[in-house]
N, C-alpha and C. Protein backbone atom coordinates (compact mmCIF):
# COMPACT_ATOMS: atom_id res chain seq x y z
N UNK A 1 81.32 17.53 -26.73
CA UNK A 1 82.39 18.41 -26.32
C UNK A 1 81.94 19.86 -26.26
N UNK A 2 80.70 20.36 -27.11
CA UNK A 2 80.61 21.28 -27.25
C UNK A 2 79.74 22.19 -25.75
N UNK A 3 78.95 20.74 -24.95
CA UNK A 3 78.13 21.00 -23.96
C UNK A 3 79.23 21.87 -22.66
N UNK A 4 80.54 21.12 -22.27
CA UNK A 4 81.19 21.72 -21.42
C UNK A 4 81.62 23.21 -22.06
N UNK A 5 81.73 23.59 -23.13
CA UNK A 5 82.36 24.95 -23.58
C UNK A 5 80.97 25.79 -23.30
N UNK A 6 79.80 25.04 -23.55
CA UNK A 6 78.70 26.28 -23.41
C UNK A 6 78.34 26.46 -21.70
N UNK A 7 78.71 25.23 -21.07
CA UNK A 7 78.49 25.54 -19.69
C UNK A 7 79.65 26.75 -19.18
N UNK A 8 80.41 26.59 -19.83
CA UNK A 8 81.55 27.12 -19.04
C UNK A 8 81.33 28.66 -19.55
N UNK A 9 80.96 28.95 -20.71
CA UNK A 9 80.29 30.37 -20.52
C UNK A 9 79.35 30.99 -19.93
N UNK A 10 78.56 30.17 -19.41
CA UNK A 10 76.98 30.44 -18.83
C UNK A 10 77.84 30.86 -17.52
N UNK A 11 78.54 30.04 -16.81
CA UNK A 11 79.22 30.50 -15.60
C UNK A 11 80.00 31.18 -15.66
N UNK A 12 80.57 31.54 -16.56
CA UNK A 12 81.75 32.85 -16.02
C UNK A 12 80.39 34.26 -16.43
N UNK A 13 79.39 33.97 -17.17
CA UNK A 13 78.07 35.55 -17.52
C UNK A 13 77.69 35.68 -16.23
N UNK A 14 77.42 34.43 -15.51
CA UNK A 14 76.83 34.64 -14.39
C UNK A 14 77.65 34.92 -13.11
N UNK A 15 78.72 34.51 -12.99
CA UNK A 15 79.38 35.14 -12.24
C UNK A 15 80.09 36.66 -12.23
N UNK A 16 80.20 36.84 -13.57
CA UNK A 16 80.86 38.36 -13.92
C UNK A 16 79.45 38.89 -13.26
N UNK A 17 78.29 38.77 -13.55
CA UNK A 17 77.27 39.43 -13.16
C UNK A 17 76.96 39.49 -11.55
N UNK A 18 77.17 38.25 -11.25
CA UNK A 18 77.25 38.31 -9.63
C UNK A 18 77.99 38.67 -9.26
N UNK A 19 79.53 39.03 -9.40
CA UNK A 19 80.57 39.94 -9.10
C UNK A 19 80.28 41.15 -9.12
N UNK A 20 79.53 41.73 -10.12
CA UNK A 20 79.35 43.15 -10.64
C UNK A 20 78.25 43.64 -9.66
N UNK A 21 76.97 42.40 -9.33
CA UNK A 21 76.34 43.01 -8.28
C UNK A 21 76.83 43.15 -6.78
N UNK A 22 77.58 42.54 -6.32
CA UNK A 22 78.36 42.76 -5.26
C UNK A 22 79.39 43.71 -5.02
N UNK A 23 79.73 44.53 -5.91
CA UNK A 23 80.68 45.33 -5.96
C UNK A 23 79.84 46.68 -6.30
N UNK A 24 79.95 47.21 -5.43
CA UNK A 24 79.03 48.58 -5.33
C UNK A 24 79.89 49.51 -5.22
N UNK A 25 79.83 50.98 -6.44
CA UNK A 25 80.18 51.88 -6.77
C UNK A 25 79.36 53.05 -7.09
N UNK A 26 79.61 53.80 -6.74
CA UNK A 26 78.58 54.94 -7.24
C UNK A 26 78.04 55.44 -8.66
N UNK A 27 77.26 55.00 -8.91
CA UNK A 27 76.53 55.18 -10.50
C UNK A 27 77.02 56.09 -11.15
N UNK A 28 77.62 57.23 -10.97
CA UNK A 28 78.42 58.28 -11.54
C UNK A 28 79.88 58.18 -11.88
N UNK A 29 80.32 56.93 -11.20
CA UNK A 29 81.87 57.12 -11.16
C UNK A 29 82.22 55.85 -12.52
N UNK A 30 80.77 54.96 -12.50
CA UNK A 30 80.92 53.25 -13.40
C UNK A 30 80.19 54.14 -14.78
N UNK A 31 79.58 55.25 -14.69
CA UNK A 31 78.77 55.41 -16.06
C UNK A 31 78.45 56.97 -16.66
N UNK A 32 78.53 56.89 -17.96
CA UNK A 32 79.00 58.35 -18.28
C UNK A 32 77.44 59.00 -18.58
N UNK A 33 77.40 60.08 -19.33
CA UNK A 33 76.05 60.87 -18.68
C UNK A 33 75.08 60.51 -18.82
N UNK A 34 75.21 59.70 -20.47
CA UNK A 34 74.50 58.96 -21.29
C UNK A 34 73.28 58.08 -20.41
N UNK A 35 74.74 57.21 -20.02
CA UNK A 35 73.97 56.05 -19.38
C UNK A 35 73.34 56.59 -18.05
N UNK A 36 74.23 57.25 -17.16
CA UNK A 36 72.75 57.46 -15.90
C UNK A 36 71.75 58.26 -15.85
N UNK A 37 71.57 58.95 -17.69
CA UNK A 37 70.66 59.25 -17.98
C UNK A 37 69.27 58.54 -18.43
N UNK A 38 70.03 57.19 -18.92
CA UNK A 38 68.95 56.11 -18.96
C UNK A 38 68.43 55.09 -17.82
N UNK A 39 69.57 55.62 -16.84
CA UNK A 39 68.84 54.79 -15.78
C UNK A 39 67.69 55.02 -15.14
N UNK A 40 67.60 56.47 -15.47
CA UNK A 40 66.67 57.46 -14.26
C UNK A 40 65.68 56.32 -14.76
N UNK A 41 65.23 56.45 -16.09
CA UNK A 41 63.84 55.72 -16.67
C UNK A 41 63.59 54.32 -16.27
N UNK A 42 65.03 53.12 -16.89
CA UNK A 42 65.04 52.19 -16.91
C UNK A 42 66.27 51.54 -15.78
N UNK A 43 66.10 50.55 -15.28
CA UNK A 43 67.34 49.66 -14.72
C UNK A 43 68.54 49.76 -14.92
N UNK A 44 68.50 49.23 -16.82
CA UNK A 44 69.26 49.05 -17.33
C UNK A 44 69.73 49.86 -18.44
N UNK A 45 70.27 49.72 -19.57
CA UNK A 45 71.00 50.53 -20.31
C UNK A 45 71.60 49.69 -21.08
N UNK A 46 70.72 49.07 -22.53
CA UNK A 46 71.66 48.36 -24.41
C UNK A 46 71.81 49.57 -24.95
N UNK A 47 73.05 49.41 -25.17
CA UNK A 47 73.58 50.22 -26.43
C UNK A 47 74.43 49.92 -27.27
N UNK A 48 74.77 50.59 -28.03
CA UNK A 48 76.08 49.74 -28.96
C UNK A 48 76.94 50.98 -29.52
N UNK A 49 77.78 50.55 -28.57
CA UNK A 49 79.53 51.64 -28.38
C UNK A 49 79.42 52.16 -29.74
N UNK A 50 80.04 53.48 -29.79
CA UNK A 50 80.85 53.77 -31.19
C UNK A 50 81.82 53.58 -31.58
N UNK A 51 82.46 52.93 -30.54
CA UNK A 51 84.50 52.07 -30.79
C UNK A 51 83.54 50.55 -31.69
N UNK A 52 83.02 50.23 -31.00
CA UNK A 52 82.58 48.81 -32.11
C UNK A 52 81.03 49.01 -33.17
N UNK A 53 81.86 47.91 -34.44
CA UNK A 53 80.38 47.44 -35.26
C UNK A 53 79.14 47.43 -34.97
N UNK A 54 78.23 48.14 -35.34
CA UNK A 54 77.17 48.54 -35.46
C UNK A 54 76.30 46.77 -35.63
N UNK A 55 75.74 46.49 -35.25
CA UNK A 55 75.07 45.06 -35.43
C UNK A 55 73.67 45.23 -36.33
N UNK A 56 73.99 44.32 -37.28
CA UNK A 56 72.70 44.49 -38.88
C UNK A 56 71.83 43.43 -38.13
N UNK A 57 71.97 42.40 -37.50
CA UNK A 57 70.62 41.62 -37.26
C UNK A 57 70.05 41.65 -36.32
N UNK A 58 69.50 42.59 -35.81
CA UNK A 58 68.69 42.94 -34.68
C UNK A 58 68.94 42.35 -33.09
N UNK A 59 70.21 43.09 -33.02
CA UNK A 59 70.93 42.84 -31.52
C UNK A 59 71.36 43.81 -31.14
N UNK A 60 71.80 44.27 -29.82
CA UNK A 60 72.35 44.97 -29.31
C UNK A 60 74.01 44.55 -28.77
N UNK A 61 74.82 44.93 -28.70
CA UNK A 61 76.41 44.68 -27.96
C UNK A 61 76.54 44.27 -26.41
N UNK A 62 75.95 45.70 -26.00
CA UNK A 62 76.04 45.77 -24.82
C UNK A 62 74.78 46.43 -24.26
N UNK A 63 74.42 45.52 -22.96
CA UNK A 63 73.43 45.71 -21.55
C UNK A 63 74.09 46.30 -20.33
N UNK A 64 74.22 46.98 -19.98
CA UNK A 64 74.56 47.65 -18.67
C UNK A 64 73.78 47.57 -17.43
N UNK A 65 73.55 47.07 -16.69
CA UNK A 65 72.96 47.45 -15.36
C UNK A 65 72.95 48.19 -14.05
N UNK A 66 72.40 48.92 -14.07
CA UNK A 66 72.63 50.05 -12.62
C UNK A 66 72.03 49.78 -11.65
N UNK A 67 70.96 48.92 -12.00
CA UNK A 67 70.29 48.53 -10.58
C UNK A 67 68.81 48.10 -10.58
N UNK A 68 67.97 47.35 -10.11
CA UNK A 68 67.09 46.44 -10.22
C UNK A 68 67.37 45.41 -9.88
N UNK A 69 66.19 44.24 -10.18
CA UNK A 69 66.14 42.76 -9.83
C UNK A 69 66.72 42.14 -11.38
N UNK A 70 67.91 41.49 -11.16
CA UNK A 70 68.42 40.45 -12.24
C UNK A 70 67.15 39.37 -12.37
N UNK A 71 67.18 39.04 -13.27
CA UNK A 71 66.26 37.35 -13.72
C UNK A 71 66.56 36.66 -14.85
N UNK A 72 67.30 35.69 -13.98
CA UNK A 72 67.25 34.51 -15.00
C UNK A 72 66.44 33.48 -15.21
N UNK A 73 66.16 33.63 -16.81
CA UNK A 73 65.34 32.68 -17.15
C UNK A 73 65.71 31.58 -17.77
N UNK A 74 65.78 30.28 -17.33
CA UNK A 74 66.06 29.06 -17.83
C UNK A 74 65.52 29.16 -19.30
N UNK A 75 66.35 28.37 -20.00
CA UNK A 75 65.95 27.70 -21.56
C UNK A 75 64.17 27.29 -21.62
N UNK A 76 63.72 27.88 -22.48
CA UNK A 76 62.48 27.57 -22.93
C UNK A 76 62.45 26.49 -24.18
N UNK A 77 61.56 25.72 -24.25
CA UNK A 77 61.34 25.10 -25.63
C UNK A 77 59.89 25.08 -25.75
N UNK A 78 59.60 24.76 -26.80
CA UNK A 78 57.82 24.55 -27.00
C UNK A 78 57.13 23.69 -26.48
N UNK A 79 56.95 23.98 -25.06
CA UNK A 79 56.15 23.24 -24.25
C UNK A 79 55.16 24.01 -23.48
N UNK A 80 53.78 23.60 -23.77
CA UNK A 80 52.54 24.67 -23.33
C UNK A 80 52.55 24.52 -21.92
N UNK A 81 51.68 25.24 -21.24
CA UNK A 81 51.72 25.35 -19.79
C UNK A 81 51.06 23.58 -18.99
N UNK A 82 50.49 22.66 -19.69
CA UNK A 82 50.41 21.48 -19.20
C UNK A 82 51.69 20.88 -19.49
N UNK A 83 52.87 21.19 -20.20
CA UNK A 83 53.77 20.49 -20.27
C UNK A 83 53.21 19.76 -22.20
N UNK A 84 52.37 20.24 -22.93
CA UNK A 84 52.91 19.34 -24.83
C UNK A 84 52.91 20.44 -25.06
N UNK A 85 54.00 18.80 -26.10
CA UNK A 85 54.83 20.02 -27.08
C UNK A 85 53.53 20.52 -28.34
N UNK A 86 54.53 22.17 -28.28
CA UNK A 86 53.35 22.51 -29.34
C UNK A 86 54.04 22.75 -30.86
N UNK A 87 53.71 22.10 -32.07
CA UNK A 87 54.13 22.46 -33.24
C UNK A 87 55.12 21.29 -33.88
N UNK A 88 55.00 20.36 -33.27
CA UNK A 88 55.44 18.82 -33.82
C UNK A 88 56.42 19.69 -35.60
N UNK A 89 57.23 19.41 -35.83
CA UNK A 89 57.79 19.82 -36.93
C UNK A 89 57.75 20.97 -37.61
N UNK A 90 56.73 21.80 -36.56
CA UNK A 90 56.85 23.18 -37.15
C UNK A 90 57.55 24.16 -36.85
N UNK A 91 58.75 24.57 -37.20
CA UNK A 91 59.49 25.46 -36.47
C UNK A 91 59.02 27.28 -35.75
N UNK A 92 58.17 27.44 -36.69
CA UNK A 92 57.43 28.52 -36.42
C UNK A 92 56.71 28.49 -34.95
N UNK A 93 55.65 27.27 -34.79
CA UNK A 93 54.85 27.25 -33.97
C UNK A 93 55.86 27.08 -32.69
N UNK A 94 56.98 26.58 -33.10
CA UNK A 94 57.77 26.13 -31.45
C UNK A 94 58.59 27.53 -31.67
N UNK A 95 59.25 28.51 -32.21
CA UNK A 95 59.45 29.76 -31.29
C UNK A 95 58.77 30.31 -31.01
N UNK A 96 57.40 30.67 -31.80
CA UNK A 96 56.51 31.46 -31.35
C UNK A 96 55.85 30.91 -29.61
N UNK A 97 56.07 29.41 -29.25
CA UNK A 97 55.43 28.91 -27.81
C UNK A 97 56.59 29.61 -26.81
N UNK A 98 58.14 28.93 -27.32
CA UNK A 98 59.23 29.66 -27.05
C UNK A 98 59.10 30.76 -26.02
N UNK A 99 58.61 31.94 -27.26
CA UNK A 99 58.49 33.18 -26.89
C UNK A 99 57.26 33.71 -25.80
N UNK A 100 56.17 32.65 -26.01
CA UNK A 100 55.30 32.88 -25.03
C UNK A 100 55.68 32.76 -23.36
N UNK A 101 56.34 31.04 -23.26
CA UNK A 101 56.75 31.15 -22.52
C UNK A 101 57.68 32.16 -21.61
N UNK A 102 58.84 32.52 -22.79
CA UNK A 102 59.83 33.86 -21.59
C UNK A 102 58.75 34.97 -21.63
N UNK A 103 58.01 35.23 -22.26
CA UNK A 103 57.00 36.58 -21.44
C UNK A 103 56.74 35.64 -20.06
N UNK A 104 55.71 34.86 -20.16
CA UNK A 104 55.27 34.61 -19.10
C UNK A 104 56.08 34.46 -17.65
N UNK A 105 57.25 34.26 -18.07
CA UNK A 105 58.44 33.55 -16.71
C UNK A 105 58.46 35.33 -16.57
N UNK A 106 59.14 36.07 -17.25
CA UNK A 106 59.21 37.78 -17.14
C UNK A 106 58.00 38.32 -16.43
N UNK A 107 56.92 38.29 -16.72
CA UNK A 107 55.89 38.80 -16.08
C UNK A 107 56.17 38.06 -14.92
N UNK A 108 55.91 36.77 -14.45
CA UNK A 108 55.80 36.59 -13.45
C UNK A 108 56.46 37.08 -12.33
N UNK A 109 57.89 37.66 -12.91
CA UNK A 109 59.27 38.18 -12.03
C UNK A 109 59.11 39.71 -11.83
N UNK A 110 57.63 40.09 -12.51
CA UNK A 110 57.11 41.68 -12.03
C UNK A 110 57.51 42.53 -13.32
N UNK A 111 58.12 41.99 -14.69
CA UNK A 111 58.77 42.80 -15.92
C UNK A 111 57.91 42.69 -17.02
N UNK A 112 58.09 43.06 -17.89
CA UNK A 112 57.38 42.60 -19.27
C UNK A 112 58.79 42.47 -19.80
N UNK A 113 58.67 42.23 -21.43
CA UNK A 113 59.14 41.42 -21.92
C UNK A 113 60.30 42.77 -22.58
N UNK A 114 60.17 43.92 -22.70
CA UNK A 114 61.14 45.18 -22.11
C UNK A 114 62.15 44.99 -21.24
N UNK A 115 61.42 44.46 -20.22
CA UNK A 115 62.99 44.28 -18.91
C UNK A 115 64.10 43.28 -19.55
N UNK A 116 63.85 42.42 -21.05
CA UNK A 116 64.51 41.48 -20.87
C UNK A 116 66.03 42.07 -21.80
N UNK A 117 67.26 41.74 -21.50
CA UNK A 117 68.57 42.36 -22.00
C UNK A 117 69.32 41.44 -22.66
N UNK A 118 68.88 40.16 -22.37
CA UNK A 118 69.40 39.32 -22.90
C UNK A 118 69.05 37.91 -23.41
N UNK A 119 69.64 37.71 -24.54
CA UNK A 119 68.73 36.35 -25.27
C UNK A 119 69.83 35.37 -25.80
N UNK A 120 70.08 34.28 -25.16
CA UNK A 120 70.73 33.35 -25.96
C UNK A 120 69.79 31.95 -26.66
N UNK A 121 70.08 31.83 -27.83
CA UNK A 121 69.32 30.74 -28.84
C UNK A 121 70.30 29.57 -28.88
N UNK A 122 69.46 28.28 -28.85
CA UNK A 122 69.86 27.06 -29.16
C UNK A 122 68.98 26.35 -30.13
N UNK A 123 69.46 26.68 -31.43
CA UNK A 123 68.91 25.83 -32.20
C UNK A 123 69.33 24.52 -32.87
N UNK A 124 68.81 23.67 -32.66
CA UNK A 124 68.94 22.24 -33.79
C UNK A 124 69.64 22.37 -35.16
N UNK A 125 70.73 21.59 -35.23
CA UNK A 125 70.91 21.84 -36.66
C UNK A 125 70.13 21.14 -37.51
N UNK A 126 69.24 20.60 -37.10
CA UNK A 126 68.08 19.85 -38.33
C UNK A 126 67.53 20.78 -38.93
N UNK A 127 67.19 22.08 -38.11
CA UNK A 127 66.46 23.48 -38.74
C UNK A 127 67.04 23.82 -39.77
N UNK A 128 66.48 24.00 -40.90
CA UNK A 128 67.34 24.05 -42.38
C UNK A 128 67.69 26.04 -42.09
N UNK A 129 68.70 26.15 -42.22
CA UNK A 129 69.33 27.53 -42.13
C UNK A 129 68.25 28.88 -42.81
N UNK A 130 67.37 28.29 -44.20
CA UNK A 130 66.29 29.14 -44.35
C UNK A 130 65.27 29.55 -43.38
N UNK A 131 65.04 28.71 -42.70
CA UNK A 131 64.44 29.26 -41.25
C UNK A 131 64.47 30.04 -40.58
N UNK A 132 65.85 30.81 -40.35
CA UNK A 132 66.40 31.52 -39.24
C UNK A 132 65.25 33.11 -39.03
N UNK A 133 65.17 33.79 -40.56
CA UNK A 133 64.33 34.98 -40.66
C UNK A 133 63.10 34.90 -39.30
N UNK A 134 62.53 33.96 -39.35
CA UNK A 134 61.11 33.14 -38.56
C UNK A 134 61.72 33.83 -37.10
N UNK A 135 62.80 33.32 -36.14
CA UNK A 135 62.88 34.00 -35.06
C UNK A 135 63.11 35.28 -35.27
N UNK A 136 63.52 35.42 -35.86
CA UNK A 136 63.98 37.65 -35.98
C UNK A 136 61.99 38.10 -36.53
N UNK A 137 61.15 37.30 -36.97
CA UNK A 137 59.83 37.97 -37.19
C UNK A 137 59.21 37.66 -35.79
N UNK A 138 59.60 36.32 -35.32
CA UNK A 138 58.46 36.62 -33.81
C UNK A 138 58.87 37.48 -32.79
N UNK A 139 60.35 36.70 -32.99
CA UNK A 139 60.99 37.70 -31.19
C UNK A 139 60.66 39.33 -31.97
N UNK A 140 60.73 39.72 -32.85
CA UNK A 140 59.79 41.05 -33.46
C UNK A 140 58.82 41.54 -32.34
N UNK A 141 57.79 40.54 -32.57
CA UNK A 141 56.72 40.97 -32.25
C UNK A 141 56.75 40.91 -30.47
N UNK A 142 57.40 40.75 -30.14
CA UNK A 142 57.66 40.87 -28.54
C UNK A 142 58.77 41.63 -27.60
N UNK A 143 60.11 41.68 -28.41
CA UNK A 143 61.13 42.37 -28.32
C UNK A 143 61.16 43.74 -28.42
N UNK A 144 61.77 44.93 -27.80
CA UNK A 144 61.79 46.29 -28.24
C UNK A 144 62.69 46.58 -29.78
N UNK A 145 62.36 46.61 -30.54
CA UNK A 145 63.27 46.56 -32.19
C UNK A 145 63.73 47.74 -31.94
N UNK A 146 63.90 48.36 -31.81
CA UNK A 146 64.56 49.74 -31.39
C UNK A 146 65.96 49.77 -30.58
N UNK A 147 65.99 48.85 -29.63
CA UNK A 147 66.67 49.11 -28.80
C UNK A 147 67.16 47.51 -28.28
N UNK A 148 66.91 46.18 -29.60
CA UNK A 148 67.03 44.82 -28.78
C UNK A 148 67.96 44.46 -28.09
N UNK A 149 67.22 43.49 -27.59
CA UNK A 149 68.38 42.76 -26.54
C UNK A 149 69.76 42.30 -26.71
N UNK A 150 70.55 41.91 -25.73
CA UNK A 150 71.86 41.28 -26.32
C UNK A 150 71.52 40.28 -27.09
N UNK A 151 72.34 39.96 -27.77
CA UNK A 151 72.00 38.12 -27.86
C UNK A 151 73.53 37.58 -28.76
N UNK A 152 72.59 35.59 -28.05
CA UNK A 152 73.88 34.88 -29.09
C UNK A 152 72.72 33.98 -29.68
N UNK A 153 73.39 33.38 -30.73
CA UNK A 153 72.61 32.42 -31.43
C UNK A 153 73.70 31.59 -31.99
N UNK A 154 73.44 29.98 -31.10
CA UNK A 154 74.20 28.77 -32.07
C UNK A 154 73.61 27.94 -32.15
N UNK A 155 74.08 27.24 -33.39
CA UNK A 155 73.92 25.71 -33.75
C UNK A 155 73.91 24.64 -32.95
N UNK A 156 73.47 23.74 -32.38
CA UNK A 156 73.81 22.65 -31.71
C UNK A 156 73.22 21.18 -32.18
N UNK A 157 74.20 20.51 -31.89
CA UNK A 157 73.70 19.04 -32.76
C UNK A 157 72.37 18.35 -32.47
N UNK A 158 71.41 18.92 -31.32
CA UNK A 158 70.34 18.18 -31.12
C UNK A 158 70.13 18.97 -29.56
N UNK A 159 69.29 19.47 -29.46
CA UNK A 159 68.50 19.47 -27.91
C UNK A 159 68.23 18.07 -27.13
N UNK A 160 67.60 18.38 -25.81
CA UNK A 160 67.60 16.87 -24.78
C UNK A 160 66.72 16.17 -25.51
N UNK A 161 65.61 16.78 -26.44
CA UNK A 161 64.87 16.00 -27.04
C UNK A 161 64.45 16.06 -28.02
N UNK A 162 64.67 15.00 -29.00
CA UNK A 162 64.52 15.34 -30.78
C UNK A 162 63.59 16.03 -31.56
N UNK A 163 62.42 16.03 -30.67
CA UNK A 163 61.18 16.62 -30.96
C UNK A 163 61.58 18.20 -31.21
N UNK A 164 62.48 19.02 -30.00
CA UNK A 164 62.77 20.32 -29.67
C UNK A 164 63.39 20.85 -31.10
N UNK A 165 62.99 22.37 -31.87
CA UNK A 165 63.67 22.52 -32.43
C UNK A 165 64.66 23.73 -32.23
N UNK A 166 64.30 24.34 -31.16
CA UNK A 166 65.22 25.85 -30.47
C UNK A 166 64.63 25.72 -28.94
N UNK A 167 65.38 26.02 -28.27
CA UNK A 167 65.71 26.03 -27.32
C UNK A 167 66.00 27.88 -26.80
N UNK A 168 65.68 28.51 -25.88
CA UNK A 168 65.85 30.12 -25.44
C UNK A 168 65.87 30.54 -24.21
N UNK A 169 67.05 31.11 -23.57
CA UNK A 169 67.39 31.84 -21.66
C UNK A 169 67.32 32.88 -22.38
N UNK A 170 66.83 33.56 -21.11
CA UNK A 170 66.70 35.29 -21.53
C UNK A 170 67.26 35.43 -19.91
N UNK A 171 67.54 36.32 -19.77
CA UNK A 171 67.69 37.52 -18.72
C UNK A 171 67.34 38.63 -18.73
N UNK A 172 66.73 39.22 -17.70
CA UNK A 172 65.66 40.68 -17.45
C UNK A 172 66.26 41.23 -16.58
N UNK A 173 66.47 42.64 -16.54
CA UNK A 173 65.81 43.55 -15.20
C UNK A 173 64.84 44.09 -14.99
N UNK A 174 64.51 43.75 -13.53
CA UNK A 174 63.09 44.40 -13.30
C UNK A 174 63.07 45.46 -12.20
N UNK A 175 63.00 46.72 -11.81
CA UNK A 175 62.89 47.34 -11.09
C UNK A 175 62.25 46.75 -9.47
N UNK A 176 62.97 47.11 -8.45
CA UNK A 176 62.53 46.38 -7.32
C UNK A 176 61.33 46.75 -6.60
């Protein structure tokens, strides 16, 4: 039951987003000085409002986009570039492949791993909950900590395959 509730969010992100790119407004009139001050540099624009909670585990609220190439990146799991799995029961070794992989899909789309704004996690509930620290140390080492990405992170009763122990879509902007 839980598969149709997560589809049905993936499509209304992606459509709010495809709405938002089709609807063209002048960057001055959608964003205050702040932000089209960060566009000059970057695409995009995470921040986290001062009307809302400040986020303690290394996330951001909100991604803004002004303009660039969107990219979505399908769910990753720990599968090396021939297709095995890498890290048979080790949870470490499969985010850290995880994470290799969305660089690599990012680079390939012309970004590094900077362009990316957004991160949703699917982890196994077999992963014993002490685990969790392990993704906040790798996506570390690849993520901007300063300034991270959106993100969600849930539980799910099992990935397509038992072996999998997290599962990861990111979304990037990349300058055109």
């Amino acid at each position: 039951m839980r598969m149709p509730m997560l589809a049905l969010g993936a499509v209304a992100s992606v459509a709010t987003v495809l709405l938002a790119a089709n609807f063209e407004v002048p960057r001055r009139q959608t964003m205050g000085t702040q932000s089209a001050k960060m566009h000059e540099e970057k695409p995009f624009h995470i921040f986290n409002p001062e009307t809302m909670a400040k986020p303690t585990a290394g996330y951001s609220q909100v991604a803004e986009v002004g303009e660039g190439k969107i990219v979505y990146i399908a769910g990753q799991v720990a599968l090396d570039k021939s297709g095995n799995l890498v890290g048979k029961d080790d949870f470490r070794a499969q985010v850290q492949q995880v994470f290799e992989n969305l660089k690599a899909a990012v680079e390939a789309s012309g970004g590094d791993f900077n362009s990316v704004i957004k991160l949703n996690y699917y982890c196994a509930a077999s992963v014993d909950p002490s685990q969790m620290p392990v993704v906040r140390e790798v996506r570390d080492k690849y993520a901007n900590t300063t300034n991270p990405p959106t993100s969600t992170f849930v539980f799910v009763q099992r990935l397509v395959r038992p072996e999998w122990l997290i599962e990861v879509d990111a979304v990037a902007v990349v300058k055109k």
